[in-house]
PDB file of N, CA and C in Angstrom:
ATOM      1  N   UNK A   1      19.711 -14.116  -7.949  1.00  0.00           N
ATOM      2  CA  UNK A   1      18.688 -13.806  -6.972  1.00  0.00           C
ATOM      3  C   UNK A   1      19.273 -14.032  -5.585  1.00  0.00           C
ATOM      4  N   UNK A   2      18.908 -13.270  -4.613  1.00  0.00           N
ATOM      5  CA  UNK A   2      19.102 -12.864  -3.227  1.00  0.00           C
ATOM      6  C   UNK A   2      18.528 -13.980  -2.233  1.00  0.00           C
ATOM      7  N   UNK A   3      18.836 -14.874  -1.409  1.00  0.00           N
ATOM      8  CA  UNK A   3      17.958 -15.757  -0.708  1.00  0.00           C
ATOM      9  C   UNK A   3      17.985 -14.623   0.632  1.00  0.00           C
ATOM     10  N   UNK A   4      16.978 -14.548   1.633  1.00  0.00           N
ATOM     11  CA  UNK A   4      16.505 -13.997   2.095  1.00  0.00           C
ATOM     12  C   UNK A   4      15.724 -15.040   3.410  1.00  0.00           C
ATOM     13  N   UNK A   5      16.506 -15.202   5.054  1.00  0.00           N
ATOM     14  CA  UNK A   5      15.383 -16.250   5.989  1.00  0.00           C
ATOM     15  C   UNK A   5      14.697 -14.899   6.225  1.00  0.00           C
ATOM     16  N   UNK A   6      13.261 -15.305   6.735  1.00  0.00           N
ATOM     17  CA  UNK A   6      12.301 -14.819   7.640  1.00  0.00           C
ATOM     18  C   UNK A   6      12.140 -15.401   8.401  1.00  0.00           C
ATOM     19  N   UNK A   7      11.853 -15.282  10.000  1.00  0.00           N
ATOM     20  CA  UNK A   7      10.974 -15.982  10.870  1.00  0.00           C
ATOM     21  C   UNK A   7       9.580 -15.589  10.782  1.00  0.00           C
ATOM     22  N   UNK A   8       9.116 -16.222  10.985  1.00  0.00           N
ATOM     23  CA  UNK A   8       7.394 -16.300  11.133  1.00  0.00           C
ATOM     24  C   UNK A   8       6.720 -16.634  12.552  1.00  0.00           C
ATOM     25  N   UNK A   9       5.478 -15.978  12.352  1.00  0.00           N
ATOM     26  CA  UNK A   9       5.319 -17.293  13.877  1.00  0.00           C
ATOM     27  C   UNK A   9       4.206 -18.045  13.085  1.00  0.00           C
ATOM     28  N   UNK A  10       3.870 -19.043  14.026  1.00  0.00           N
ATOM     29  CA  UNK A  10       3.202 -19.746  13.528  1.00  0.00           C
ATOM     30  C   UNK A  10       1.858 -19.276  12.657  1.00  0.00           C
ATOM     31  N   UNK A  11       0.723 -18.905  13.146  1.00  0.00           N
ATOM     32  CA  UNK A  11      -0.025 -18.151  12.627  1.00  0.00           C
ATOM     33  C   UNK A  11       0.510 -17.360  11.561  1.00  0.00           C
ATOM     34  N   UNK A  12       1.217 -16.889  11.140  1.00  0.00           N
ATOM     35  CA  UNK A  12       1.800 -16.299  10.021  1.00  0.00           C
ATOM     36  C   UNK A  12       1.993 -17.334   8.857  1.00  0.00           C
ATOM     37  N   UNK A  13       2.802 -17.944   9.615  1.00  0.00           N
ATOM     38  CA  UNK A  13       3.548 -18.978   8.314  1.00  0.00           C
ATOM     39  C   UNK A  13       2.405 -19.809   7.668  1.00  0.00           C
ATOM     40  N   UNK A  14       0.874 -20.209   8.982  1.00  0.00           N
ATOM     41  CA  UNK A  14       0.439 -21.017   7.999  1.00  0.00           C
ATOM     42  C   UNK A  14      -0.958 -20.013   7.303  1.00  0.00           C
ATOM     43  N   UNK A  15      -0.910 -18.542   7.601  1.00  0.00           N
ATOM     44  CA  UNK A  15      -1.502 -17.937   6.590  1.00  0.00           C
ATOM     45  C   UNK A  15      -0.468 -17.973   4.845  1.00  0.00           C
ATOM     46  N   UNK A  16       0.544 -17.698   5.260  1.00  0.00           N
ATOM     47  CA  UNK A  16       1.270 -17.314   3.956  1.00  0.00           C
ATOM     48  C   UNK A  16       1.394 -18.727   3.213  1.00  0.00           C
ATOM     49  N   UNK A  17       1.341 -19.710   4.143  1.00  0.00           N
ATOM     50  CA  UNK A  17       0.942 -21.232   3.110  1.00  0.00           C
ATOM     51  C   UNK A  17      -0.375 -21.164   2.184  1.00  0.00           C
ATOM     52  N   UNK A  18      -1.300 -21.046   3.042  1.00  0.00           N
ATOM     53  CA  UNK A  18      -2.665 -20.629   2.643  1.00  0.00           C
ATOM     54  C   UNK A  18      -2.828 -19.912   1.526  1.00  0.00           C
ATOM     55  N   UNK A  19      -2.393 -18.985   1.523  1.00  0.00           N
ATOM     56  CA  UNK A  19      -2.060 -17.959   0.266  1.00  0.00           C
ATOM     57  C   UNK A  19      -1.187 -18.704  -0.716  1.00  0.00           C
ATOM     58  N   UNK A  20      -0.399 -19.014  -0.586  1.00  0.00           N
ATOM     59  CA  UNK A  20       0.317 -20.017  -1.690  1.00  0.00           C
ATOM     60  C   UNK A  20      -0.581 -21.165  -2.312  1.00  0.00           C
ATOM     61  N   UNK A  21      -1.051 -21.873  -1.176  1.00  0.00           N
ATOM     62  CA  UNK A  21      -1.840 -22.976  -1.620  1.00  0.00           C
ATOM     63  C   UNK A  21      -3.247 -22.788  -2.711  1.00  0.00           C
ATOM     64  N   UNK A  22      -3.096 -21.518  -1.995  1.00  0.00           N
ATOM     65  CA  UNK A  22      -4.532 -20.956  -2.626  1.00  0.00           C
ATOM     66  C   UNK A  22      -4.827 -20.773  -4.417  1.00  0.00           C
ATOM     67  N   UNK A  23      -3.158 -21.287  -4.770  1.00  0.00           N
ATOM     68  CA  UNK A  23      -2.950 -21.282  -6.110  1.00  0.00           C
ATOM     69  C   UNK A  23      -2.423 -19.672  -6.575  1.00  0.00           C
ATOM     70  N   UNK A  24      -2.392 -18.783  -5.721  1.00  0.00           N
ATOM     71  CA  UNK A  24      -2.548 -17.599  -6.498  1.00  0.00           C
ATOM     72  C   UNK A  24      -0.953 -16.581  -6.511  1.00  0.00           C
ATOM     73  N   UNK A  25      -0.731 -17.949  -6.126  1.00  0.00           N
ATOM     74  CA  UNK A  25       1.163 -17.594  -5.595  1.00  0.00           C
ATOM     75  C   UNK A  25       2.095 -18.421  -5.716  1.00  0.00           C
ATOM     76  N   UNK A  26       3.391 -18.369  -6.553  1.00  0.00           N
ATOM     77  CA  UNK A  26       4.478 -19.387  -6.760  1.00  0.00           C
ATOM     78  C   UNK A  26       4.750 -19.946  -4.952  1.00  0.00           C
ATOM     79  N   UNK A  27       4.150 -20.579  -4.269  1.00  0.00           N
ATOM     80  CA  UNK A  27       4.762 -20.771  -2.896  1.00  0.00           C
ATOM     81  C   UNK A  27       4.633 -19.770  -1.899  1.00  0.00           C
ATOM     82  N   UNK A  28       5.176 -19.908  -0.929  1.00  0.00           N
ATOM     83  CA  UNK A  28       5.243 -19.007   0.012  1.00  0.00           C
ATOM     84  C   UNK A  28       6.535 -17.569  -0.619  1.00  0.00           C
ATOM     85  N   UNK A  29       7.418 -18.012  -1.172  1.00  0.00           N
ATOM     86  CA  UNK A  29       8.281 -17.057  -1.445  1.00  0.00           C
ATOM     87  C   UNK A  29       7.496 -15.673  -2.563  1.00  0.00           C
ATOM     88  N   UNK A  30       6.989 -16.646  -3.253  1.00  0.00           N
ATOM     89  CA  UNK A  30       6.345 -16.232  -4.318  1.00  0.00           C
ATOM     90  C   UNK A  30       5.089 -14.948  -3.736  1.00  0.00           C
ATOM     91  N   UNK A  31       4.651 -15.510  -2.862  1.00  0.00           N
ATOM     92  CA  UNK A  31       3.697 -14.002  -1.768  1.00  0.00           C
ATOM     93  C   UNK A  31       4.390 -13.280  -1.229  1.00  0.00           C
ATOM     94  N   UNK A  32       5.633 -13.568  -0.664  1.00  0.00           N
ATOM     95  CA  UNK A  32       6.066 -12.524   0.123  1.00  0.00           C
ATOM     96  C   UNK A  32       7.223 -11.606  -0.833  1.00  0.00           C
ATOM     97  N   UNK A  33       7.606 -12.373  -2.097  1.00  0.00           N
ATOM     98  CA  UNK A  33       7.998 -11.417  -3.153  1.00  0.00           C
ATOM     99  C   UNK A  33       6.471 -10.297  -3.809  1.00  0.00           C
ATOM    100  N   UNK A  34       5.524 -10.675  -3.713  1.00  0.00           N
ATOM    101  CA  UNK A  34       4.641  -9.941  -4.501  1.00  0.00           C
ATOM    102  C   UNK A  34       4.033  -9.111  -3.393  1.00  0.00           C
ATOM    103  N   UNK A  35       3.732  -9.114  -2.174  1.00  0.00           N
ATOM    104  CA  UNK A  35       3.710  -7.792  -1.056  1.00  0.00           C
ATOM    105  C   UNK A  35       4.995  -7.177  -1.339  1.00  0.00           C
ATOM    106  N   UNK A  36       5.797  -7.553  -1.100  1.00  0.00           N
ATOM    107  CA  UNK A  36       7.476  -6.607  -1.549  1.00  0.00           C
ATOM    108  C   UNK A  36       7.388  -5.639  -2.821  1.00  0.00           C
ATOM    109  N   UNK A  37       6.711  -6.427  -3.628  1.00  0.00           N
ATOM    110  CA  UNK A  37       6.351  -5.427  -5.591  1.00  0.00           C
ATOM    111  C   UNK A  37       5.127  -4.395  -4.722  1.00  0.00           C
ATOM    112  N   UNK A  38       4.308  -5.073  -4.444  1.00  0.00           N
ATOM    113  CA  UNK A  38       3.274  -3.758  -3.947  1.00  0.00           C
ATOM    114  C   UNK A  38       3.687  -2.952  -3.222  1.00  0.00           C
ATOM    115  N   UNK A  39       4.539  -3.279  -2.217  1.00  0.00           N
ATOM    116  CA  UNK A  39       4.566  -1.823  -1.138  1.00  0.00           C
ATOM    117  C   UNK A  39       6.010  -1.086  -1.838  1.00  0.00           C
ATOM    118  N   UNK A  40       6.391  -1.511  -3.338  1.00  0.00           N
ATOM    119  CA  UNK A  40       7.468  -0.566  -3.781  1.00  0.00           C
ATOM    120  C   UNK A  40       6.821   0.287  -5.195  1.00  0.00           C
ATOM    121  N   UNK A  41       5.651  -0.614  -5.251  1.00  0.00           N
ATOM    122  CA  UNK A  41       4.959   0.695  -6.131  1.00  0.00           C
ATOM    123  C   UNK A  41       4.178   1.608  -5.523  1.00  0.00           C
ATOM    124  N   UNK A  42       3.747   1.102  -4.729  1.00  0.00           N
ATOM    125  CA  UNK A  42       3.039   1.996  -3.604  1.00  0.00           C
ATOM    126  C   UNK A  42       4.186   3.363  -3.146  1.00  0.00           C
ATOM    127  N   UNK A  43       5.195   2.875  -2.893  1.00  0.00           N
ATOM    128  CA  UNK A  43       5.626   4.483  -2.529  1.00  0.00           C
ATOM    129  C   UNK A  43       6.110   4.893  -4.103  1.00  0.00           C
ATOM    130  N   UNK A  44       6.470   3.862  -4.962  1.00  0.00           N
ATOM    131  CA  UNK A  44       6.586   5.026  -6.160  1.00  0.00           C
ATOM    132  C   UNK A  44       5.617   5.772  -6.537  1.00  0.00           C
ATOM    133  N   UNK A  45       4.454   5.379  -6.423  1.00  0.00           N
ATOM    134  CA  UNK A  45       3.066   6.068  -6.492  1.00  0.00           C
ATOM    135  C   UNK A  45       3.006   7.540  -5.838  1.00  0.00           C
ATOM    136  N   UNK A  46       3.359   6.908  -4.415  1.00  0.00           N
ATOM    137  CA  UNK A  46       2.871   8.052  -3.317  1.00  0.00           C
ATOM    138  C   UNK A  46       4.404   9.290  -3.653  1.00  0.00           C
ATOM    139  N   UNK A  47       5.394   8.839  -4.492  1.00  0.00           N
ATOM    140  CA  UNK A  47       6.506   9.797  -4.767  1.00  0.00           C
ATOM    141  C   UNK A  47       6.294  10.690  -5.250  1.00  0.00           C
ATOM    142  N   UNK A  48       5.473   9.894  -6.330  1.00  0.00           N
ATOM    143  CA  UNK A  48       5.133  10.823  -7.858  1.00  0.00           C
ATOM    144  C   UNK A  48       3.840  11.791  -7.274  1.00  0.00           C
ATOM    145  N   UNK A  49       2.986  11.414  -6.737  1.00  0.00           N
ATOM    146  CA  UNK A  49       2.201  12.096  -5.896  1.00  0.00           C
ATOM    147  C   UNK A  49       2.274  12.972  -5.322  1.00  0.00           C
ATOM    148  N   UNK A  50       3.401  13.360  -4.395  1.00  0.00           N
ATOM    149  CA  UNK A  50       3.938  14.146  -3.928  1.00  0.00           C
ATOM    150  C   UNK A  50       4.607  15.394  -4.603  1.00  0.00           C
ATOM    151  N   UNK A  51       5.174  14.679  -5.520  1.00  0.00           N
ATOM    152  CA  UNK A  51       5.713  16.005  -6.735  1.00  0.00           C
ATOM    153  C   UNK A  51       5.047  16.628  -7.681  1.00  0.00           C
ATOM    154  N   UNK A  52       3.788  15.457  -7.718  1.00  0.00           N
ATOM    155  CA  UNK A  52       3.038  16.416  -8.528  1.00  0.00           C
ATOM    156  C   UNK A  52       2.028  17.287  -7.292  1.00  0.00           C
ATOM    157  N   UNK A  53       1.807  17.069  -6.362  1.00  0.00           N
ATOM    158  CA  UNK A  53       1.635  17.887  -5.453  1.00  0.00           C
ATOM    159  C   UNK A  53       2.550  19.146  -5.500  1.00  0.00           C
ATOM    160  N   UNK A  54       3.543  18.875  -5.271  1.00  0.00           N
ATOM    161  CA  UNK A  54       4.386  20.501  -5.003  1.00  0.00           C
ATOM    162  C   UNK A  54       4.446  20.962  -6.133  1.00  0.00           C
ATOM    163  N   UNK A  55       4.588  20.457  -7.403  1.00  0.00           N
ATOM    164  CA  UNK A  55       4.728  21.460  -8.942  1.00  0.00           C
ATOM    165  C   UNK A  55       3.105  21.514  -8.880  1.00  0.00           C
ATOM    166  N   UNK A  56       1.895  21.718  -8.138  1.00  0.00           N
ATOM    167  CA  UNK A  56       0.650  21.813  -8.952  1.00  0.00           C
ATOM    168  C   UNK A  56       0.390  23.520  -8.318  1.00  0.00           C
ATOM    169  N   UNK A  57       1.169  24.261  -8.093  1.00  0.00           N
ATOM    170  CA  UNK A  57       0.771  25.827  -7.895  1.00  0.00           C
ATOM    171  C   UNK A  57       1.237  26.147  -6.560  1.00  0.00           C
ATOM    172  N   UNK A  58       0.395  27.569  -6.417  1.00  0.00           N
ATOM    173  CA  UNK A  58       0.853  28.140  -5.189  1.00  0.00           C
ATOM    174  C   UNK A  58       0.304  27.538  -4.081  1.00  0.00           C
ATOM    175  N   UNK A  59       0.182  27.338  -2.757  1.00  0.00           N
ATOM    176  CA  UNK A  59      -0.315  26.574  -1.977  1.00  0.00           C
ATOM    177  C   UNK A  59      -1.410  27.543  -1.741  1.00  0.00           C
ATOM    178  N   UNK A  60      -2.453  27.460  -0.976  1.00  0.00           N
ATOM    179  CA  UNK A  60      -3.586  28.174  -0.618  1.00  0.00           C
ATOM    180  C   UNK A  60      -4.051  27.495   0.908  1.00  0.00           C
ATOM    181  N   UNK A  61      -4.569  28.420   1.540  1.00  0.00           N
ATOM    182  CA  UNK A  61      -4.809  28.309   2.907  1.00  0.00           C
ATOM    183  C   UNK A  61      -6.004  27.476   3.224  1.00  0.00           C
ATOM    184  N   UNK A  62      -6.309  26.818   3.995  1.00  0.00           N
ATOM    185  CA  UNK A  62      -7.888  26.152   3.963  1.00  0.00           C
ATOM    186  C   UNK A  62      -8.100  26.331   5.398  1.00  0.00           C
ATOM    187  N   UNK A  63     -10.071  26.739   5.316  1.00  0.00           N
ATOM    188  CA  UNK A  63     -10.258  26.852   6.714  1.00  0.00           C
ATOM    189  C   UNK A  63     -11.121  24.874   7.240  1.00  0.00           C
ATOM    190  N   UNK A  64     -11.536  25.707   8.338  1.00  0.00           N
ATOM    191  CA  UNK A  64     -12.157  24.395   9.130  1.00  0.00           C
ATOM    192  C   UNK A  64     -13.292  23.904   7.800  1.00  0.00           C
ATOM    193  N   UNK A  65     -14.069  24.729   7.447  1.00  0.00           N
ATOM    194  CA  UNK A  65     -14.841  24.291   6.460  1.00  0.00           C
ATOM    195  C   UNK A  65     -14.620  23.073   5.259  1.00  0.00           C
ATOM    196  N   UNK A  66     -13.272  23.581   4.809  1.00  0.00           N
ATOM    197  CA  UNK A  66     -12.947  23.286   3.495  1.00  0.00           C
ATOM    198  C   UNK A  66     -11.729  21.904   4.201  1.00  0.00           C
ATOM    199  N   UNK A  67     -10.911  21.761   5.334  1.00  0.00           N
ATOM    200  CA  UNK A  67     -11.172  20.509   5.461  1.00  0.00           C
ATOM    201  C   UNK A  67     -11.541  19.536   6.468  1.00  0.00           C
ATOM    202  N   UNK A  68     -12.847  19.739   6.850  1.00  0.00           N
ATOM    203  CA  UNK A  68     -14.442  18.856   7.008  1.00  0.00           C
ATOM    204  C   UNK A  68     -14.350  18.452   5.959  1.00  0.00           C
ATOM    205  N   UNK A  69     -14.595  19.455   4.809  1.00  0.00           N
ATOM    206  CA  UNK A  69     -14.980  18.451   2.888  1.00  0.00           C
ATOM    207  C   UNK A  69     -14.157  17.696   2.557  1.00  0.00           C
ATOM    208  N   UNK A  70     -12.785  18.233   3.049  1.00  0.00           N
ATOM    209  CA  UNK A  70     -11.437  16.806   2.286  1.00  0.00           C
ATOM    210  C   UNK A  70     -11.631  15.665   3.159  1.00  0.00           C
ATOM    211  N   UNK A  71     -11.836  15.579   4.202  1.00  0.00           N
ATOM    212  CA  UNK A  71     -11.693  14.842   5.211  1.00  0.00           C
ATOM    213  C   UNK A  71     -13.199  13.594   4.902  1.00  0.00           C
ATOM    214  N   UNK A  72     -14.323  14.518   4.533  1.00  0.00           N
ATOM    215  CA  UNK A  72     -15.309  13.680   4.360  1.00  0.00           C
ATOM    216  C   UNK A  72     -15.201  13.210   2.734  1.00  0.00           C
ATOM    217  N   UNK A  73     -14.185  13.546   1.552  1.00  0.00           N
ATOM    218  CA  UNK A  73     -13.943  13.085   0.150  1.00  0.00           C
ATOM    219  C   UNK A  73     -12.855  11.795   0.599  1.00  0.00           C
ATOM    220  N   UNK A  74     -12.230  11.793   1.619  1.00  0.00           N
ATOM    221  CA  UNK A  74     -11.377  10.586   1.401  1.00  0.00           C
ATOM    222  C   UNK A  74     -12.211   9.877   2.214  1.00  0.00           C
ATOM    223  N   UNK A  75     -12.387   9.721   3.545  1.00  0.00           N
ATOM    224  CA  UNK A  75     -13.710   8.896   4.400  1.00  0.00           C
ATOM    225  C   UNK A  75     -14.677   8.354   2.803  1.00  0.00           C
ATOM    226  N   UNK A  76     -15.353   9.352   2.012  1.00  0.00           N
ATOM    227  CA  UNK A  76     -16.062   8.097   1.291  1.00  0.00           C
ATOM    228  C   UNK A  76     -14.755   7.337   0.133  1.00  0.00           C
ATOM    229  N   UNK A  77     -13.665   8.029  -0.386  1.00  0.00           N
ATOM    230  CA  UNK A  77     -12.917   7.313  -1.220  1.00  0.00           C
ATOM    231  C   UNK A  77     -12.777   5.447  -0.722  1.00  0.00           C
ATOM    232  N   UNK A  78     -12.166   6.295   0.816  1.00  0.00           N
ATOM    233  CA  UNK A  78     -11.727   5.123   1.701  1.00  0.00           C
ATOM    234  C   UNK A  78     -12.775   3.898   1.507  1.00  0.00           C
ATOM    235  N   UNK A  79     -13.941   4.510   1.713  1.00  0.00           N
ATOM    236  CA  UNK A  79     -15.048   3.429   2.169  1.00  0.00           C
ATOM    237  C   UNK A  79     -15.415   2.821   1.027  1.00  0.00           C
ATOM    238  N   UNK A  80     -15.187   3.439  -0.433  1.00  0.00           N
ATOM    239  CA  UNK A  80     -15.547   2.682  -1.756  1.00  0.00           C
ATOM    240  C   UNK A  80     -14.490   1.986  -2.389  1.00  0.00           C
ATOM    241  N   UNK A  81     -13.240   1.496  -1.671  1.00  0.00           N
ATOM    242  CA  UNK A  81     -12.075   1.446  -1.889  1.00  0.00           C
ATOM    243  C   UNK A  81     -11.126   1.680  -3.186  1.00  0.00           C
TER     244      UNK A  81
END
């Protein structure tokens, strides 16, 4: 395994204690390894997403109408998280 310093500032460091303490994390290392796992599945997610975007057909044109509707399907996705 890789050791790795960060600086912090204060306010930081004693959130990421907090979070450790909070039981729900090996330590402080232990949180800032598990944001590191999320934001690398997160773009594997958003990869695969993408490709299945471009293999899903021909593209098609959209007017103002049609995205108002996408725009208001993620606004509620967003809001129901």
């Amino acid at each position: 395994m890789t050791t790795v310093s960060v600086n912090l500032s204060e306010e930081l460091q004693q959130f990421v204690n907090g979070q450790a303490e909070a039981g729900r994390f090996d330590g402080p290392a232990g949180y800032i390894e598990s944001l590191i796992e999320r934001a690398k599945s997160g773009q594997e997610k958003l990869e695969a997403l993408l490709i299945e975007g471009l293999d899903s057909g021909d593209p098609i044109r959209l007017d103002a109408d049609e995205w108002s509707h996408l725009r208001r399907d993620v606004e509620q996705r967003l809001s129901n998280g």
